[in-house]
Protein backbone atom coordinates (compact mmCIF):
# COMPACT_ATOMS: atom_id res chain seq x y z
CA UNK A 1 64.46 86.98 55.14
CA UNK A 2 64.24 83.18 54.67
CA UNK A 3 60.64 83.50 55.38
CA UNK A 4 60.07 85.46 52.49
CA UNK A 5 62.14 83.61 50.13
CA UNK A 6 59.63 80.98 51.44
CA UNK A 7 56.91 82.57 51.07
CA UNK A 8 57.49 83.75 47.31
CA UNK A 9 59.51 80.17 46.09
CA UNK A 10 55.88 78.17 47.22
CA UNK A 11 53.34 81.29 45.69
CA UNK A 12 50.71 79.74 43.70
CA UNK A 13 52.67 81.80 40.98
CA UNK A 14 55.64 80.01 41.79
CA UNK A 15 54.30 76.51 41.99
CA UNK A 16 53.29 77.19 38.61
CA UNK A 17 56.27 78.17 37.24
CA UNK A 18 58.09 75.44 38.52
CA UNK A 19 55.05 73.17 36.71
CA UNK A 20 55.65 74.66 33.27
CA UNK A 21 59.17 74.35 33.36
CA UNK A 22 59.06 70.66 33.98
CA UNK A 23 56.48 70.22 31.21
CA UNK A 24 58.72 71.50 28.84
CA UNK A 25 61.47 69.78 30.34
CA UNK A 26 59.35 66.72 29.33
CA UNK A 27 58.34 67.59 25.83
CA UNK A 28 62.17 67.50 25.23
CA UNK A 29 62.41 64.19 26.51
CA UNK A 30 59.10 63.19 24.31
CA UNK A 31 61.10 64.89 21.52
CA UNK A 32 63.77 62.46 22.10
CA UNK A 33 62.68 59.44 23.08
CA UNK A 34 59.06 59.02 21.91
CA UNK A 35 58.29 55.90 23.15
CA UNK A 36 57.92 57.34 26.69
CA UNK A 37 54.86 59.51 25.81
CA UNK A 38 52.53 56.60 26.86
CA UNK A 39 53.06 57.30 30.39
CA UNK A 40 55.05 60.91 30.69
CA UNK A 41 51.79 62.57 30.06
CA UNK A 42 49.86 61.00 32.92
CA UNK A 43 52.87 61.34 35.03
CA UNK A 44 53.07 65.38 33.92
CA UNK A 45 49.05 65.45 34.99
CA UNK A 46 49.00 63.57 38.13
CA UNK A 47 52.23 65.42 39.73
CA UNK A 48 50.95 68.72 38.47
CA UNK A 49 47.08 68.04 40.27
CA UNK A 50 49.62 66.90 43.51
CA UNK A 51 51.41 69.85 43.30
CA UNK A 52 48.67 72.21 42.87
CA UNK A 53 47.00 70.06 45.75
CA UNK A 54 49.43 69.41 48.71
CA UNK A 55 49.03 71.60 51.04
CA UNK A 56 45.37 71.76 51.25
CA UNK A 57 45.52 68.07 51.60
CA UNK A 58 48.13 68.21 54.79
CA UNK A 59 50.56 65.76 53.00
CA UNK A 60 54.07 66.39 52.33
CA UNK A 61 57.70 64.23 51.34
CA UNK A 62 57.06 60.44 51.03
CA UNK A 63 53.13 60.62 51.32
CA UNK A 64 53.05 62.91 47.59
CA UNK A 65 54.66 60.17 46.29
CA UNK A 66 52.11 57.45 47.26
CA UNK A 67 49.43 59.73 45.76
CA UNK A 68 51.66 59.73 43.11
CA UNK A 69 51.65 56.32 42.35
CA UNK A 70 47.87 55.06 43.32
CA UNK A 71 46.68 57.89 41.19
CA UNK A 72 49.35 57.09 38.01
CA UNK A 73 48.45 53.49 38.52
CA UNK A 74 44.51 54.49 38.00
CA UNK A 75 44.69 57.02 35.47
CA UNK A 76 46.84 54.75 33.47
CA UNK A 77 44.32 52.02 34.21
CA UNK A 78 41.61 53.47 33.22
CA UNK A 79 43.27 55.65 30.07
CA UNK A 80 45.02 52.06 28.51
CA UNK A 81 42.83 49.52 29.68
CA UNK A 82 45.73 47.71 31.93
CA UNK A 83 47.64 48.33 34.75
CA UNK A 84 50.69 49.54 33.75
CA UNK A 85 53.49 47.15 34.85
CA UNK A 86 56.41 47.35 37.20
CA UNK A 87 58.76 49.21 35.08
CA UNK A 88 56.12 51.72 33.87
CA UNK A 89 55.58 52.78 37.38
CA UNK A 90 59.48 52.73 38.54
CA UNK A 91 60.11 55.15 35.24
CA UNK A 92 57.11 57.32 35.96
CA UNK A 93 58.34 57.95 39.98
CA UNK A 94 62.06 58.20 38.32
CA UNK A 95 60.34 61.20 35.93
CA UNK A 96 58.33 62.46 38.94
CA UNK A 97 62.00 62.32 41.37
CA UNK A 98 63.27 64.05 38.80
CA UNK A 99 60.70 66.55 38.03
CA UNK A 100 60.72 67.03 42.19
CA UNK A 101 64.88 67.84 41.92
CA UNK A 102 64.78 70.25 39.22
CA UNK A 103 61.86 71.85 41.22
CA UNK A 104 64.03 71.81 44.34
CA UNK A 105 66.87 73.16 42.45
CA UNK A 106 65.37 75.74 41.25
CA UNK A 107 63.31 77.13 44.47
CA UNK A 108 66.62 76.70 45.87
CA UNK A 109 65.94 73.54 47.89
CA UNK A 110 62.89 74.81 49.56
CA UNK A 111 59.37 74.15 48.11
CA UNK A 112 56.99 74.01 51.11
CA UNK A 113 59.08 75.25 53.76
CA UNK A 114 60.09 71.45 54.87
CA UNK A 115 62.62 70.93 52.03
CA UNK A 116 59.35 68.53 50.51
């Protein structure tokens, strides 16, 4: 049984699912606090590519998040012409954390089988 409730939380379908509720989660934030648009939108992308990604890579837990942030840190780079400082990074992992425990919470704590 667990295997299958394994099986259908991590489906492509799924995966997706999860994705689109966190967007929106994030367009309410955007909403509200507006100033945070200049790097919730690269965070959205970059998390949803790791996401979609993962598993085909062979990474999982602590490594996503070092994607994460050398991919943020380019995109950002390369979409405002700086690197985005300190505190842009530690609020775009705090989004992505957060993004990752509303996923969690709603697969019921198991995305890839490894709690990850």
């Amino acid at each position: 049984m667990q295997d299958v409730l394994i099986q259908v939380f991590t489906s492509n379908a799924a995966l997706s699912l999860y994705v689109a509720i966190l967007a929106l989660i994030v367009g309410v934030l955007i909403k509200r606090y507006p100033w945070i648009k200049k790097y919730t939108n690269i965070a959205i992308d970059v998390f949803a590519w790791i996401e979609e990604n993962y598993k085909s890579w062979g990474i999982n837990g602590s490594e996503k998040m070092d994607y994460f942030v050398k991919d943020f840190i380019a995109d950002y780079t390369k979409q405002y012409g700086e690197t985005p400082s300190i505190d842009v990074i530690e609020k775009a992992k705090a989004l992505v954390e957060s993004l990752v425990a509303k996923q969690n919470e709603i697969a019921g704590g198991v995305v890839d089988g490894n709690n990850n």
